[in-house]
Protein backbone atom coordinates (compact mmCIF):
# COMPACT_ATOMS: atom_id res chain seq x y z
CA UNK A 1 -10.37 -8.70 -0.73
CA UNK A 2 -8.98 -7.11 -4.50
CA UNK A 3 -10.35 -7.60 -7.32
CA UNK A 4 -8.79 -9.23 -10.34
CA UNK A 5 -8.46 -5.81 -12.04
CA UNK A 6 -6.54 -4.10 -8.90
CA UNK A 7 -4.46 -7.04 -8.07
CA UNK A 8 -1.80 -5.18 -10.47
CA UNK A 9 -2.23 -2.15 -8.35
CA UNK A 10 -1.31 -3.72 -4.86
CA UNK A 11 1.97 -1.98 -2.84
CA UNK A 12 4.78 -3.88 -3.16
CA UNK A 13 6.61 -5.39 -0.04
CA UNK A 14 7.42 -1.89 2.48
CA UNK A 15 11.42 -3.35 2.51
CA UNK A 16 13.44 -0.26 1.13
CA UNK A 17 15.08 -1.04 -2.27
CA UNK A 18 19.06 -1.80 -2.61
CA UNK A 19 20.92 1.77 -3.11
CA UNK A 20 23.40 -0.43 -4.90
CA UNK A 21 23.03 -1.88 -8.58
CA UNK A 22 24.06 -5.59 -9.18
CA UNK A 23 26.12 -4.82 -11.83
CA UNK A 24 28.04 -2.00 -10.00
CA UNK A 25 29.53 -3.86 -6.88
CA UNK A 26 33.19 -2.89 -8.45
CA UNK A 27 35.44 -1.52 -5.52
CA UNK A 28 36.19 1.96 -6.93
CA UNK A 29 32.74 2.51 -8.64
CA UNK A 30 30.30 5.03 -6.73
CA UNK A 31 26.65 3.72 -6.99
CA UNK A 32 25.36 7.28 -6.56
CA UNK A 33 24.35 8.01 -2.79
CA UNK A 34 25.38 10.30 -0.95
CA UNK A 35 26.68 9.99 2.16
CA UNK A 36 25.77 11.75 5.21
CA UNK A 37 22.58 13.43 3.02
CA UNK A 38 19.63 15.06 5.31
CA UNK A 39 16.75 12.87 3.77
CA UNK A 40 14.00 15.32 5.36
CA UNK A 41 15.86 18.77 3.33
CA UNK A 42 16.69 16.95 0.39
CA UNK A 43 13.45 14.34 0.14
CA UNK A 44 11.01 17.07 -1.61
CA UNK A 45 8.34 14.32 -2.13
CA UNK A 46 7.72 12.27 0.80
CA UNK A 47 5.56 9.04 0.95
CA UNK A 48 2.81 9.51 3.23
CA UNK A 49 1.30 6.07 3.79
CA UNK A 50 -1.39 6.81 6.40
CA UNK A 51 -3.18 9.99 4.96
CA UNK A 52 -6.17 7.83 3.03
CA UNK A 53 -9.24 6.66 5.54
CA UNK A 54 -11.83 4.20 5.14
CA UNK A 55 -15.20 5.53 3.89
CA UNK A 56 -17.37 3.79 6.48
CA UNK A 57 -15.42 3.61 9.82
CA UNK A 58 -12.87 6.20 9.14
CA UNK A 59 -9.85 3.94 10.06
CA UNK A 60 -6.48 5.09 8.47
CA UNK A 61 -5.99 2.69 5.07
CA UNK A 62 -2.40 0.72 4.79
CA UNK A 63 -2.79 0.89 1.29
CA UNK A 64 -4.26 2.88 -1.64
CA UNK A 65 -8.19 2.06 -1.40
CA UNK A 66 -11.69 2.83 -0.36
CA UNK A 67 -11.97 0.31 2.33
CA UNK A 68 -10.40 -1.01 4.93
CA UNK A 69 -10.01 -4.89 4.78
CA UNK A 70 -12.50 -5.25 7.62
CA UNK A 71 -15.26 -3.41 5.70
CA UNK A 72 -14.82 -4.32 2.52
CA UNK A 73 -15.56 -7.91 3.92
CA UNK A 74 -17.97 -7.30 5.50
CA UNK A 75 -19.87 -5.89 2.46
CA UNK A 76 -18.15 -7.85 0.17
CA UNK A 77 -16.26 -5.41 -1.58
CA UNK A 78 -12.64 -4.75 -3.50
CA UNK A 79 -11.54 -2.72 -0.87
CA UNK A 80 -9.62 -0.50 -3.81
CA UNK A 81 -12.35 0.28 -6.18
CA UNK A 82 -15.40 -0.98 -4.34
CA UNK A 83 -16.77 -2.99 -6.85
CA UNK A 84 -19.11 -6.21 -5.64
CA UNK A 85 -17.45 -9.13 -5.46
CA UNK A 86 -19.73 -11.02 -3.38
CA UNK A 87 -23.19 -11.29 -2.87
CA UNK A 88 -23.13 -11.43 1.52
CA UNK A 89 -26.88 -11.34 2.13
CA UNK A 90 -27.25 -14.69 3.54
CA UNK A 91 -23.90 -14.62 5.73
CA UNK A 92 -24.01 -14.92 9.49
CA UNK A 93 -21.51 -11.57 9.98
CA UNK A 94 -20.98 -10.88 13.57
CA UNK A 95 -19.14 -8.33 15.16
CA UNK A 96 -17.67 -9.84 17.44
């Protein structure tokens, strides 16, 4: 569950974007990658998805939040800023 406010912030789809432009698919044109590059020496900022955790069960987060999605259900929360979305004090939760 997000929030109207953080819906703008979700991750977009984890598909790599095209190395090539649209507009430069001409036969002689180089789109500007290199070939045969070591991504690990030459990639000085790296994306580390799996470094944030959940505050209450510690689980590793898919993407930038507080909560995981179980949680933040569970307590009805945005699981990115943790605002109260819903008031859950007369669900039947079970963990089942």
């Amino acid at each position: 569950m997000v929030c109207q406010a953080c819906e703008k912030k979700l991750s977009k789809v984890a598909c790599p974007e095209k190395w090539r432009d649209s507009k430069g698919d001409k036969q002689g044109e180089s789109s500007g990658r290199k070939v045969n590059e070591n991504k690990l020496l030459t990639g000085a900022k790296r994306y580390q998805p799996y470094t944030k955790k959940c505050k209450t069960c510690k689980q590793n987060l898919h993407q930038d939040g507080l909560y995981c999605q179980a949680c933040a259900y569970a307590k009805g929360l945005c699981s990115m800023c943790g605002k109260q979305m819903l008031d859950v004090t007369k669900y039947k939760q079970s963990a089942q």
